[in-house]
Structures are given as C-alpha cells and as structure tokens.
N, C-alpha and C. Protein backbone atom coordinates (compact mmCIF):
# COMPACT_ATOMS: atom_id res chain seq x y z
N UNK A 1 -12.96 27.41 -3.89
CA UNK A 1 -12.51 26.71 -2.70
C UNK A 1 -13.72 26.45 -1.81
N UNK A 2 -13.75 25.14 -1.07
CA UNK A 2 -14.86 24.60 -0.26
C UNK A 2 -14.48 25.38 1.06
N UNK A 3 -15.86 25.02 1.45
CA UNK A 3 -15.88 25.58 3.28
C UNK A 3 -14.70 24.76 3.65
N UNK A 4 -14.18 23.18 3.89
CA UNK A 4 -13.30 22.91 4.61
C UNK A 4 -12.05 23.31 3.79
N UNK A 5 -11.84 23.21 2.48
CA UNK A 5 -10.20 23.84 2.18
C UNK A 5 -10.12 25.13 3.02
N UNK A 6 -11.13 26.25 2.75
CA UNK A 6 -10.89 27.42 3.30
C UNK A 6 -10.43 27.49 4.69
N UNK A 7 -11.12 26.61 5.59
CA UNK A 7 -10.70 26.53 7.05
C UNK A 7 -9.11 25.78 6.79
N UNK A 8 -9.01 25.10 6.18
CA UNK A 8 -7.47 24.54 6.39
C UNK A 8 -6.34 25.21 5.72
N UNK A 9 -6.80 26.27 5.02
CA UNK A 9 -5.80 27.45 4.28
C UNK A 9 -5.82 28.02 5.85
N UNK A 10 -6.85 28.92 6.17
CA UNK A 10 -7.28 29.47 7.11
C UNK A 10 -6.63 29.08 8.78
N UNK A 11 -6.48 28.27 9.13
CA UNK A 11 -5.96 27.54 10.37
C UNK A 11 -4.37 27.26 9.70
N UNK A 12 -4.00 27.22 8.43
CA UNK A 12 -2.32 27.48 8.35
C UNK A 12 -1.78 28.37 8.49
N UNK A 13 -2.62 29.41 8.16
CA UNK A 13 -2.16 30.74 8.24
C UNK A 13 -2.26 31.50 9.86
N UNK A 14 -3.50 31.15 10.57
CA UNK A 14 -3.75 31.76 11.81
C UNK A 14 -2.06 30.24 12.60
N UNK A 15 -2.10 29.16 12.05
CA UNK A 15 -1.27 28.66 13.12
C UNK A 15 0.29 28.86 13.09
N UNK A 16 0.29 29.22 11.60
CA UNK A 16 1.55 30.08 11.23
C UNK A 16 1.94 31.75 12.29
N UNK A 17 1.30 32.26 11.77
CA UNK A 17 1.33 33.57 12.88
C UNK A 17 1.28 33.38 14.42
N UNK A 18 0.85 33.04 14.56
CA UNK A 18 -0.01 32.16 16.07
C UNK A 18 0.76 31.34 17.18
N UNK A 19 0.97 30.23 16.36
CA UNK A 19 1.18 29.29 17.02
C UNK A 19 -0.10 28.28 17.50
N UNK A 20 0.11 27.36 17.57
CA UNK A 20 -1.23 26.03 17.70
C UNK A 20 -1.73 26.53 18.97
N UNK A 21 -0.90 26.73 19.85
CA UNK A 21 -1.37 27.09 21.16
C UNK A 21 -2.29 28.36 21.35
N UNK A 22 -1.51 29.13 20.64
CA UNK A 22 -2.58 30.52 21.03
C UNK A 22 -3.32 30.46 19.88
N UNK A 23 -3.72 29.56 18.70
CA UNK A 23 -4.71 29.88 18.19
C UNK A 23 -6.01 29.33 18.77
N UNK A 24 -6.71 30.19 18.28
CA UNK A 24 -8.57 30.11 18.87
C UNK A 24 -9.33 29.63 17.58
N UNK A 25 -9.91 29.00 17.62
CA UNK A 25 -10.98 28.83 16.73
C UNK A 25 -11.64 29.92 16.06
N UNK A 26 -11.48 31.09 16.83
CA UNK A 26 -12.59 32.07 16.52
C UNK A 26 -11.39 32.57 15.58
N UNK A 27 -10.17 32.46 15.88
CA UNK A 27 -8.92 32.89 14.48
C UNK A 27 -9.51 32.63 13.55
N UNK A 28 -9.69 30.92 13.56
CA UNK A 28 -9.88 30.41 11.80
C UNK A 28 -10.72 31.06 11.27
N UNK A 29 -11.66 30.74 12.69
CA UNK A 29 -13.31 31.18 11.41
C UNK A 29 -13.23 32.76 10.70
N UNK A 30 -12.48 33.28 11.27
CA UNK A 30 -12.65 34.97 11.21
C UNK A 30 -11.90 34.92 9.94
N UNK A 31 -11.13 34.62 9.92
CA UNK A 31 -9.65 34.33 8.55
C UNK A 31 -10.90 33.76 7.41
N UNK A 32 -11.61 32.59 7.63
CA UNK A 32 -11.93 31.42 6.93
C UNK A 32 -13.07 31.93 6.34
N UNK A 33 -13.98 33.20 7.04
CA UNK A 33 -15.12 33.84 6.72
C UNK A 33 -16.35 32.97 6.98
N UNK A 34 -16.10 32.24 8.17
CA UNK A 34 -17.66 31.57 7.89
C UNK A 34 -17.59 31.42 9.44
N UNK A 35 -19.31 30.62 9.87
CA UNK A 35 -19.88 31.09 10.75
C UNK A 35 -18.89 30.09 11.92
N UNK A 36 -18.61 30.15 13.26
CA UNK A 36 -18.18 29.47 14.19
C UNK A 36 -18.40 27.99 13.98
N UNK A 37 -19.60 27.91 13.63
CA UNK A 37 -20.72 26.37 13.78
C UNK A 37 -20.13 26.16 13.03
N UNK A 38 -19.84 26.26 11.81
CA UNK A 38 -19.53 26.04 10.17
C UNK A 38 -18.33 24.70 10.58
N UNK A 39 -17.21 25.51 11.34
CA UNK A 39 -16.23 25.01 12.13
C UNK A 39 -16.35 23.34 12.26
N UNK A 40 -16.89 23.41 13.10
CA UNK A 40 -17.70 22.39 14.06
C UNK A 40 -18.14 21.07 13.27
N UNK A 41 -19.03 21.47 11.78
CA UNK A 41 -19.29 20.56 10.60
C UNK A 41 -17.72 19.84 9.94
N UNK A 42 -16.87 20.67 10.12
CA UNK A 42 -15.58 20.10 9.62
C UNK A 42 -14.70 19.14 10.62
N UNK A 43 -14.71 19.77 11.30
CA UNK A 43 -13.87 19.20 12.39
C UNK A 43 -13.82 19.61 13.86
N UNK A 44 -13.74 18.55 14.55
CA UNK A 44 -14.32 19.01 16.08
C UNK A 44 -13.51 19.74 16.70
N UNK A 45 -12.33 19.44 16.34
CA UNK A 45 -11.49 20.70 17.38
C UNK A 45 -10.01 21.34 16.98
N UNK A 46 -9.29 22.09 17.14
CA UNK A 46 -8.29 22.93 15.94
C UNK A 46 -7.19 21.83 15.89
N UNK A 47 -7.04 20.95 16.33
CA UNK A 47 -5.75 19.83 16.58
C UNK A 47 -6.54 19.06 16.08
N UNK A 48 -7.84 19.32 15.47
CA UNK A 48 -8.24 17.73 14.12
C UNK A 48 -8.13 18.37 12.98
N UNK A 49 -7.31 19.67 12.54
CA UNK A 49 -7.07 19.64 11.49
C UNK A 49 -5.59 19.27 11.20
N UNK A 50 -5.12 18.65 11.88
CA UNK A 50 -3.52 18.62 12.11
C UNK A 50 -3.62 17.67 10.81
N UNK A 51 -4.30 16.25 10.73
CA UNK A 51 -4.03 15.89 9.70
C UNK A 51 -4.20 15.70 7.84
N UNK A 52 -5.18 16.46 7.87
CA UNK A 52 -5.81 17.83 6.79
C UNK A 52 -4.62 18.76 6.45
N UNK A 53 -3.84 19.44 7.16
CA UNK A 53 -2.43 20.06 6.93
C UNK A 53 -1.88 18.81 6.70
N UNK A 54 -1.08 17.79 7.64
CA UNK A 54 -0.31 16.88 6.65
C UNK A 54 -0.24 16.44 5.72
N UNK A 55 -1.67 16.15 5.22
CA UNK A 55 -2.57 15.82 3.73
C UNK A 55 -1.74 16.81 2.56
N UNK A 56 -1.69 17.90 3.31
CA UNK A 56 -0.81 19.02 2.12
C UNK A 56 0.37 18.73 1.78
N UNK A 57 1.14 18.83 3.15
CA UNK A 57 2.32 18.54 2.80
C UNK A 57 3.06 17.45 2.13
N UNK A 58 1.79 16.09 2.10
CA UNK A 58 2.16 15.35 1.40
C UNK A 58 1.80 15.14 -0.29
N UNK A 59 1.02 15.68 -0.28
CA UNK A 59 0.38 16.25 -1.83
C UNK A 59 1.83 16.98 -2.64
N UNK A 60 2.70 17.73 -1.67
CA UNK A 60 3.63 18.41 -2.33
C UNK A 60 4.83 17.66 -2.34
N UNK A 61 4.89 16.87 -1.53
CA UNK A 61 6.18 15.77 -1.52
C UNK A 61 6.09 15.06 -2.72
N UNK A 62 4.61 14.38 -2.78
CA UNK A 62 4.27 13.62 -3.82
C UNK A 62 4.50 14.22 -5.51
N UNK A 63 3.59 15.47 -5.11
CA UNK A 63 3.87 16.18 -6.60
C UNK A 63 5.60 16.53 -7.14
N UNK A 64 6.50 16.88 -5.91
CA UNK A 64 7.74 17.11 -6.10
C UNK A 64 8.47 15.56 -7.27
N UNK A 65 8.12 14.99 -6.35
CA UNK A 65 8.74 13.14 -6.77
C UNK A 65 7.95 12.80 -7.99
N UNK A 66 6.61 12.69 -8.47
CA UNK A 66 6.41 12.27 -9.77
C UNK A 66 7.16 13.47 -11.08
N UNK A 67 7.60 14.41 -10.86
CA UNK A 67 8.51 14.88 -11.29
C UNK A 67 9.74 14.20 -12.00
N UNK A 68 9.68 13.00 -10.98
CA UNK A 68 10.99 12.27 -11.07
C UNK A 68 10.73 10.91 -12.25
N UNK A 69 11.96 11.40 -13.91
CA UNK A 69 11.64 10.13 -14.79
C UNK A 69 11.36 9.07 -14.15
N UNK A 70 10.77 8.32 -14.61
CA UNK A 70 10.82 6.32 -14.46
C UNK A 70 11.28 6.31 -14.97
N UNK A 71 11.78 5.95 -15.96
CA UNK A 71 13.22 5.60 -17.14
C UNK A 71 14.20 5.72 -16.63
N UNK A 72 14.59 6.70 -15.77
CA UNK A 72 15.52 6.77 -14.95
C UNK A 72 16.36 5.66 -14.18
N UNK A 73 18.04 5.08 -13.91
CA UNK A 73 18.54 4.42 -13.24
C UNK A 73 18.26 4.67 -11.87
N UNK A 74 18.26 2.96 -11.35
CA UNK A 74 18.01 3.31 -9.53
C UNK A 74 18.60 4.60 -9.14
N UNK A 75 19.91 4.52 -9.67
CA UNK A 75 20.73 5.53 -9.37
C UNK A 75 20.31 6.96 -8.95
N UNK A 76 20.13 7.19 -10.68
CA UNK A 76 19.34 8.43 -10.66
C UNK A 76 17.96 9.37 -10.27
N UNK A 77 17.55 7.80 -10.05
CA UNK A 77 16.04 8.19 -9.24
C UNK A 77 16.16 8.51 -8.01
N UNK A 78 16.77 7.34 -7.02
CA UNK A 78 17.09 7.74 -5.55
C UNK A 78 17.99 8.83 -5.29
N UNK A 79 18.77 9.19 -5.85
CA UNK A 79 19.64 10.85 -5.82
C UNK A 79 18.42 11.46 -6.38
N UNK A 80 17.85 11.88 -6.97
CA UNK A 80 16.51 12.86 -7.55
C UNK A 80 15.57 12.38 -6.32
N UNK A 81 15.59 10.94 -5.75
CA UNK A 81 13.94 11.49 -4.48
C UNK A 81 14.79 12.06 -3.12
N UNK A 82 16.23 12.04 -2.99
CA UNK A 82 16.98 12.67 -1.53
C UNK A 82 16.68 13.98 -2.10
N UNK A 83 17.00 14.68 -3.34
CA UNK A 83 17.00 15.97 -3.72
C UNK A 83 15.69 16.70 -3.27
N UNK A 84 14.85 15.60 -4.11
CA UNK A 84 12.82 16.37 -4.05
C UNK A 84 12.56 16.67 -3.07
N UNK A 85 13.22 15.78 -1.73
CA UNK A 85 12.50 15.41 -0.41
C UNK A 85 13.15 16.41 0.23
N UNK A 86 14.21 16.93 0.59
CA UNK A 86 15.17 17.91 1.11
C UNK A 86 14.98 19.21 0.66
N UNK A 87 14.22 19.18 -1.06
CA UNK A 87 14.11 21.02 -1.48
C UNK A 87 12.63 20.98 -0.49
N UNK A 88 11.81 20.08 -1.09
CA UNK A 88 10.54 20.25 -0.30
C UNK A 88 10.38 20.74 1.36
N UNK A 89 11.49 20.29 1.86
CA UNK A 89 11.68 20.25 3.46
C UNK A 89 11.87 21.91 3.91
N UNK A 90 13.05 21.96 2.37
CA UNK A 90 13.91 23.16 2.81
C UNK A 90 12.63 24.31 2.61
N UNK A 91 12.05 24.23 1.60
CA UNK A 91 10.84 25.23 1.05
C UNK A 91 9.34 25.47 2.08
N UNK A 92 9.05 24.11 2.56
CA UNK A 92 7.87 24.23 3.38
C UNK A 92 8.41 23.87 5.21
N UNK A 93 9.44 24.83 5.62
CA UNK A 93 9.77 24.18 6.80
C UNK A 93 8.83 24.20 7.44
N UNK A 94 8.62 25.97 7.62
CA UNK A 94 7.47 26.17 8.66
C UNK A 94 6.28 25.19 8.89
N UNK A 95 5.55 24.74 7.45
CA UNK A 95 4.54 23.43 7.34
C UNK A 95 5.01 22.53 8.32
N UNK A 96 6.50 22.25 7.73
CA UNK A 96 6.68 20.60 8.60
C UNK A 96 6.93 20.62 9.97
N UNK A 97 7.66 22.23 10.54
CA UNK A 97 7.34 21.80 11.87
C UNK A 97 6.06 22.18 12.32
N UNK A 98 4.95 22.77 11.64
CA UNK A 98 3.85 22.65 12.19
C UNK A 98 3.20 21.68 12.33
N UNK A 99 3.07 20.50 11.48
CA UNK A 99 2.66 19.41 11.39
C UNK A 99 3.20 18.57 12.57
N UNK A 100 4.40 18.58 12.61
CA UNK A 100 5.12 17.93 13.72
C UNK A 100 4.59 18.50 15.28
N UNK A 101 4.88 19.81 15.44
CA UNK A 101 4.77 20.08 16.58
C UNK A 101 2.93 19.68 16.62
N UNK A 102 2.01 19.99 15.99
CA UNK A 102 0.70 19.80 16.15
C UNK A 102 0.05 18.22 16.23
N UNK A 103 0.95 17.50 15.00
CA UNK A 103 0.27 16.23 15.10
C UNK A 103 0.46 15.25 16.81
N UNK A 104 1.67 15.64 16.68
CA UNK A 104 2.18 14.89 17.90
C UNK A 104 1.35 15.09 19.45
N UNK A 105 0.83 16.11 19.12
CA UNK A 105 -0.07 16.74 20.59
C UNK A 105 -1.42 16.03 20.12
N UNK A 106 -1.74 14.84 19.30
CA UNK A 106 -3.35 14.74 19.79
C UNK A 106 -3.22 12.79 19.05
N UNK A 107 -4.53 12.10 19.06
CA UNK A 107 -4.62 11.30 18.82
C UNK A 107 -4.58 10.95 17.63
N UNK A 108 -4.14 11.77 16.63
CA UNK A 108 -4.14 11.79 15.55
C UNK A 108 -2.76 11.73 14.89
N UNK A 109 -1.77 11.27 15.67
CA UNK A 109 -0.57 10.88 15.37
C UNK A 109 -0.78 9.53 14.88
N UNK A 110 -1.55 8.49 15.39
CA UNK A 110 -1.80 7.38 14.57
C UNK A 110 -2.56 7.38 13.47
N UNK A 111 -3.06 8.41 12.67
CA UNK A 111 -3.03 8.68 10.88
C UNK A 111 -2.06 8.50 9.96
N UNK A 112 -1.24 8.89 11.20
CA UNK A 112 0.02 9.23 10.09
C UNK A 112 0.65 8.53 9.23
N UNK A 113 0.66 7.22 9.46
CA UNK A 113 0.92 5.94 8.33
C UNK A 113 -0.17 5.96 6.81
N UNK A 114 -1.51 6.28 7.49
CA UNK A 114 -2.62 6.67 6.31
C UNK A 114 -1.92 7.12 5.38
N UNK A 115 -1.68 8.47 5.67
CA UNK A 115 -1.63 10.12 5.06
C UNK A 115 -0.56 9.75 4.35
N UNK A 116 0.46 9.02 5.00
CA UNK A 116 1.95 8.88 4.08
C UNK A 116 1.79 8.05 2.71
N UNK A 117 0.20 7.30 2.79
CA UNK A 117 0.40 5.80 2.21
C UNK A 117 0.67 6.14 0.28
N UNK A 118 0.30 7.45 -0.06
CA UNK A 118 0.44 7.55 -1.29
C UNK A 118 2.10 7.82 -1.47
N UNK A 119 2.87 8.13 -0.54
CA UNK A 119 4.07 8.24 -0.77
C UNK A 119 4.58 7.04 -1.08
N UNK A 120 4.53 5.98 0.44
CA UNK A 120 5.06 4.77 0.05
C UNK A 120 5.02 4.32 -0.74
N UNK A 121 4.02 4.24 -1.41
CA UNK A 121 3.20 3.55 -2.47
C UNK A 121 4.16 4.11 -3.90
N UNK A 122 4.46 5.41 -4.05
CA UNK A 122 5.09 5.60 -4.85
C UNK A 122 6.55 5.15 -4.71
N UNK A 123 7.16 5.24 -3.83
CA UNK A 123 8.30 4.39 -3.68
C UNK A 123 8.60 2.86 -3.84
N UNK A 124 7.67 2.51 -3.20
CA UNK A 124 7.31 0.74 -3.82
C UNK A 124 7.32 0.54 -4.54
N UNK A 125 6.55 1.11 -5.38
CA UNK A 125 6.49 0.94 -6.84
C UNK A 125 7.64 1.33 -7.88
N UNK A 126 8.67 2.09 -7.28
CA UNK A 126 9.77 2.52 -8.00
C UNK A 126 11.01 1.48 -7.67
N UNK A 127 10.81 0.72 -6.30
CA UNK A 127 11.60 0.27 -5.59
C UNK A 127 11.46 -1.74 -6.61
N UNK A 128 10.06 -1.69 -6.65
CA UNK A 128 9.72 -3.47 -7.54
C UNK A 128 10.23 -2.78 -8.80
N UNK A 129 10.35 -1.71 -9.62
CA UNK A 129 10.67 -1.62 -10.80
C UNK A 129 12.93 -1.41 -10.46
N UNK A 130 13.10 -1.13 -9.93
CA UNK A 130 14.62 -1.48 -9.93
C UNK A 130 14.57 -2.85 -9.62
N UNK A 131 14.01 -3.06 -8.77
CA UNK A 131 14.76 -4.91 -8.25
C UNK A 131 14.19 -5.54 -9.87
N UNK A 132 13.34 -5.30 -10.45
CA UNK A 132 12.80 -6.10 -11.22
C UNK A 132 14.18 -6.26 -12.80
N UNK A 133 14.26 -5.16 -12.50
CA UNK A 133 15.46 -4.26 -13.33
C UNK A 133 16.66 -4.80 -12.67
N UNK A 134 16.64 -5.49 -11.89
CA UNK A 134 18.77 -5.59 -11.26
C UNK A 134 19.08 -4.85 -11.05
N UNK A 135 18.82 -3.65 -10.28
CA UNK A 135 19.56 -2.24 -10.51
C UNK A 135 19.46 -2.23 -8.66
N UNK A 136 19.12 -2.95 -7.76
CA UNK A 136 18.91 -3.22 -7.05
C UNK A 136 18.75 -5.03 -6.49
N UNK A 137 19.15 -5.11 -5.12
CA UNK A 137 19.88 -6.63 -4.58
C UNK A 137 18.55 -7.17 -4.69
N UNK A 138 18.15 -8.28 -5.31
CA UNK A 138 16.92 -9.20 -5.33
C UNK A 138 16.31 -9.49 -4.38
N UNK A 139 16.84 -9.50 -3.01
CA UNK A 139 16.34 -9.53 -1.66
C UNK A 139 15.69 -8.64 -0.89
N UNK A 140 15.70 -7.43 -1.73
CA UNK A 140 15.03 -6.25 -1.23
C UNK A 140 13.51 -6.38 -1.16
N UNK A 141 12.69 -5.84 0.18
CA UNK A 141 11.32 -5.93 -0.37
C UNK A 141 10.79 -4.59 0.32
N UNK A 142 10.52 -4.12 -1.37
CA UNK A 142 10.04 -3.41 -1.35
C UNK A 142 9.08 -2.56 -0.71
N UNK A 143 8.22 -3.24 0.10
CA UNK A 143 6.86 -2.57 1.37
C UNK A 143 7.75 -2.39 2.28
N UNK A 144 8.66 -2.83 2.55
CA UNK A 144 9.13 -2.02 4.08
C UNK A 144 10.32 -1.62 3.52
N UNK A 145 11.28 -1.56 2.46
CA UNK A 145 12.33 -0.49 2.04
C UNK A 145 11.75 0.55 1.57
N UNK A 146 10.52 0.97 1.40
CA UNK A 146 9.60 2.00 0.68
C UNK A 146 9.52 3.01 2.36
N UNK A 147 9.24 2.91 3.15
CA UNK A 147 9.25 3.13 4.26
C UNK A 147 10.31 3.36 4.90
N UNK A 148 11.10 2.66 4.78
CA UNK A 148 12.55 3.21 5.59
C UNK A 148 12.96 4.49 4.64
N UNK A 149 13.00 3.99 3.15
CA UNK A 149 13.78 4.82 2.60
C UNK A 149 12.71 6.66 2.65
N UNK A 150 11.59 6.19 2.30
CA UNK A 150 11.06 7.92 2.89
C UNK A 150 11.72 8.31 4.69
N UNK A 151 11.37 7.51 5.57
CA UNK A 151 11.61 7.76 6.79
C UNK A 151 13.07 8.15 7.16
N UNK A 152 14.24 8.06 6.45
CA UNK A 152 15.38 8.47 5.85
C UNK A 152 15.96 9.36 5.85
N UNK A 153 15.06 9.66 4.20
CA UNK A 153 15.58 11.12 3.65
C UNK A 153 14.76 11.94 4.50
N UNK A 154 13.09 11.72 4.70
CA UNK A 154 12.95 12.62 5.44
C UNK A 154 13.26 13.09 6.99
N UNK A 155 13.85 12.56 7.63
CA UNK A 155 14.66 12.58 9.08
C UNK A 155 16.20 13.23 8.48
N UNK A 156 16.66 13.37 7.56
CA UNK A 156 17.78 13.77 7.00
C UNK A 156 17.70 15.41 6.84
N UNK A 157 16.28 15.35 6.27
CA UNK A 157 16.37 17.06 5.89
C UNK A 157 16.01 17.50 6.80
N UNK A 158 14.88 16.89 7.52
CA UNK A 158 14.33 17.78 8.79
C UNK A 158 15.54 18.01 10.04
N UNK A 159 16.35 17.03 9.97
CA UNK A 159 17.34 17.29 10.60
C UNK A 159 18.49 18.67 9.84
N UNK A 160 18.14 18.65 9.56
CA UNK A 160 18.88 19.97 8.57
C UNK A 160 18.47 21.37 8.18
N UNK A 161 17.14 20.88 8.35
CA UNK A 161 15.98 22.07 7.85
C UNK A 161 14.98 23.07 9.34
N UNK A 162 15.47 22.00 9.98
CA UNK A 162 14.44 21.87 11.23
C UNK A 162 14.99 22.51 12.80
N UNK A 163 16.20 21.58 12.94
CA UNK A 163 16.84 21.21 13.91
C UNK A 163 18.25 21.58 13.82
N UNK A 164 19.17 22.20 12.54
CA UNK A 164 19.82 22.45 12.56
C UNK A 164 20.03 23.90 11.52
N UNK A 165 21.57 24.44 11.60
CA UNK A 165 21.60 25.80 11.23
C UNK A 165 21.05 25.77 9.37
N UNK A 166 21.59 25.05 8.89
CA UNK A 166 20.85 24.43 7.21
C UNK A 166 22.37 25.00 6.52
N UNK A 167 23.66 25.02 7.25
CA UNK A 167 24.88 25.63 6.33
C UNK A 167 24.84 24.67 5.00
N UNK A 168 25.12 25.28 3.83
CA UNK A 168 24.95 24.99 2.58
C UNK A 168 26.12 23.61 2.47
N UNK A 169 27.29 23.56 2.75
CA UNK A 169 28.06 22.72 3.24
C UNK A 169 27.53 21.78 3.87
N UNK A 170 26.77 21.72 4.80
CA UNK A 170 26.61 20.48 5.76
C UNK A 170 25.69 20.06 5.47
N UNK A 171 24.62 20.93 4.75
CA UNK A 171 23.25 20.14 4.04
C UNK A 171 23.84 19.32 2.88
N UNK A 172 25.05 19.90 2.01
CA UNK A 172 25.23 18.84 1.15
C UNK A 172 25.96 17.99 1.57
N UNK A 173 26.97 17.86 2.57
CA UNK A 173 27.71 16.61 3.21
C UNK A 173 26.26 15.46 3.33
N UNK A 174 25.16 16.29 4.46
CA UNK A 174 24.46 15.06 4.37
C UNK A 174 23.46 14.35 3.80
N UNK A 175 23.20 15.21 2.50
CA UNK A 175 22.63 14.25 1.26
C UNK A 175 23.83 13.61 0.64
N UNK A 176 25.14 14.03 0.39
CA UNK A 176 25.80 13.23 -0.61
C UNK A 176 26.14 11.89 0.52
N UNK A 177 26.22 12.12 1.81
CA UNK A 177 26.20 11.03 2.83
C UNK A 177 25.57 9.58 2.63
N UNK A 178 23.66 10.28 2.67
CA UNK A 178 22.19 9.73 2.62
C UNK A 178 22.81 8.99 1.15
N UNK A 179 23.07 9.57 0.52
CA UNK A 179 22.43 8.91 -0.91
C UNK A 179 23.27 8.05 -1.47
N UNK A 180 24.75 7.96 -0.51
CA UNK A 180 25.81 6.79 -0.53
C UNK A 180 25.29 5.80 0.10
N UNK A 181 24.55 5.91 1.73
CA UNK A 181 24.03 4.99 2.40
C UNK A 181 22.93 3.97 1.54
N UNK A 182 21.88 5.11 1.16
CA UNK A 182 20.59 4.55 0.37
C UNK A 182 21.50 3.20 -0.43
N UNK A 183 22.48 3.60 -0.94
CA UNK A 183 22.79 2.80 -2.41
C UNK A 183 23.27 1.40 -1.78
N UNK A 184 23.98 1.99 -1.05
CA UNK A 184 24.74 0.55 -0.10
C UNK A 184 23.25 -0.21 0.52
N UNK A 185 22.89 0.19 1.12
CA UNK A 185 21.82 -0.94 1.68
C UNK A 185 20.42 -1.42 0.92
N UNK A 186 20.51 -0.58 -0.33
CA UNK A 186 19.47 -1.61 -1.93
C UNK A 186 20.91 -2.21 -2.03
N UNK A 187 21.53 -2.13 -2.16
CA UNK A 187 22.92 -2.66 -2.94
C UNK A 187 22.75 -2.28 -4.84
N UNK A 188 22.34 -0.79 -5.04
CA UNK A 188 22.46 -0.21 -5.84
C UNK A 188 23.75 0.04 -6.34
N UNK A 189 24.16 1.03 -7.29
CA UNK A 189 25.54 1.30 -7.61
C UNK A 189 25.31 2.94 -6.86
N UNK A 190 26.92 3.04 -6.79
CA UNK A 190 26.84 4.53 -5.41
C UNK A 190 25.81 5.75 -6.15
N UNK A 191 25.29 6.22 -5.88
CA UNK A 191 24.88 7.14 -6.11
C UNK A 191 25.42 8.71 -6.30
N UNK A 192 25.34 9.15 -7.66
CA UNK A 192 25.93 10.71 -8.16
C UNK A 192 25.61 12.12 -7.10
C-alpha cells in the first residue's frame, strides 16, 4: 500500500471513530504512520480527502454491478442493479454517510459527477444495449436515464439505510416499489 492509500484507509478509520469534525490531521498521520508533512504532499486539508473516500465507495458499487450478467433481460438486470445498489448501501452505510456528511461540507461536492462517471457509464452502456435489444421504449436516452436511474436506486436505499429504521418489510416494499417504477418509465416489462 502507497503513502496516499494508507492515509485514506487511515482518515476512514480515524473519521469513522471520530467523526470529520473532531478529527485532526495529527489522527491520520499517527494511524497512517508517516510524517505530518507526508500529509500535506497528498492533500491539503482532511475534507480533500472526502473525494478519495468516495472514489471507494464507488469502486465497490461498481465492482458489486459488473457482477451483474449482460446476457441478462432488461428485466433482470435492473432488478439485479436495485439489489447490488441497496446490499452495497446496506453493507457500507457508515462509508456513505461519511461521504455525504463530509463531501457536502467543502468545495469538493462539485467532483461528484467525476467520481460517479464510471458508474454512469456502466449503466449507459447497459441502458443502449436494452433499447438496442427492444427490451426497452426506443425513446429512451440513455446519458441522462443512466443518471436518473443510479440517482434512484441510490436515494432509495440511502433512504432506507441512512435515514430510516431499515425494517426488513419496508426495505423490501421499497425496492419491489423502485423496480416497478424503473420498468414503467424505460417502458420495460415489470420487473421480478
């Protein structure tokens, strides 16, 4: 592991325990084993690693979803990316509201389209292979249904994962909800 992974293991863990607020720099470095300055070469201040952590969490969203056949019907793909996106949510909460509560406090909330772009990108690309397929309404376009549909599911789980109690019942009311909606507005067939 490099000097900057180590600081960004290092600053998850001190902001995990912590909190963004009461962590100090002198946390990371102490956690991270390297010199204060070291710090400083990576990133100028503990709210510029905010998007270095999102970087993660999206690495794991991503890795969750290529999981997911291509061969697969629209169907079955978009019920398998509400699933990926919601275990992921449910598994790394703490991450996502750290990311949230941290990104939002600095100028580095306008990355955030960056950081997502390998997601979209994978959705786009799943999204031109149904329309291309009929499995989806021909009018769909894909660069901005790639976007809604992450912005979606993920406002679905975090609302569930995040913001609410996570009863096993009401988390599945509102994926089997999500993934009726999803279908209706590709104009897919309903989703399983």
């Amino acid at each position: 592991m490099d000097k900057r992974e180590r600081i960004i293991e290092a600053a998850l863990d001190v902001f995990q325990e912590l909190g963004i607020e009461k962590a100090k720099i002198s946390d990371i470095v102490k956690r991270a084993g390297i010199a204060q300055g070291t710090f400083y070469l990576y990133f100028p201040s503990k709210l510029a690693l905010m998007p270095a952590i999102a970087e993660i969490m999206v690495g794991r969203i991503l890795e969750r979803l290529q999981e997911i056949r291509p061969d697969g019907s629209a169907r079955d793909q978009l019920g398998s990316m509400v699933e990926a996106i919601f275990e992921v949510t449910e598994t790394h909460r703490d991450l996502t509201a750290l990311i949230y509560s941290g990104i939002t406090q600095t100028e580095h909330v306008r990355e955030w389209e960056a950081i997502y772009d390998p997601i979209y990108g994978w959705i786009r690309e799943r999204l031109e292979q149904f329309r291309e397929r009929g499995e989806i309404r021909p009018t769909a376009r894909p660069d901005f249904s790639a976007r809604l549909v992450l912005g979606l599911i993920e406002t679905a789980a975090e609302q569930n994962f995040l913001y609410a109690s996570a009863e096993a019942d009401a988390v599945a009311g509102h994926k089997a909800e999500l993934k009726q909606f999803l279908a209706a507005a590709l104009g897919s067939e309903p989703i399983a």
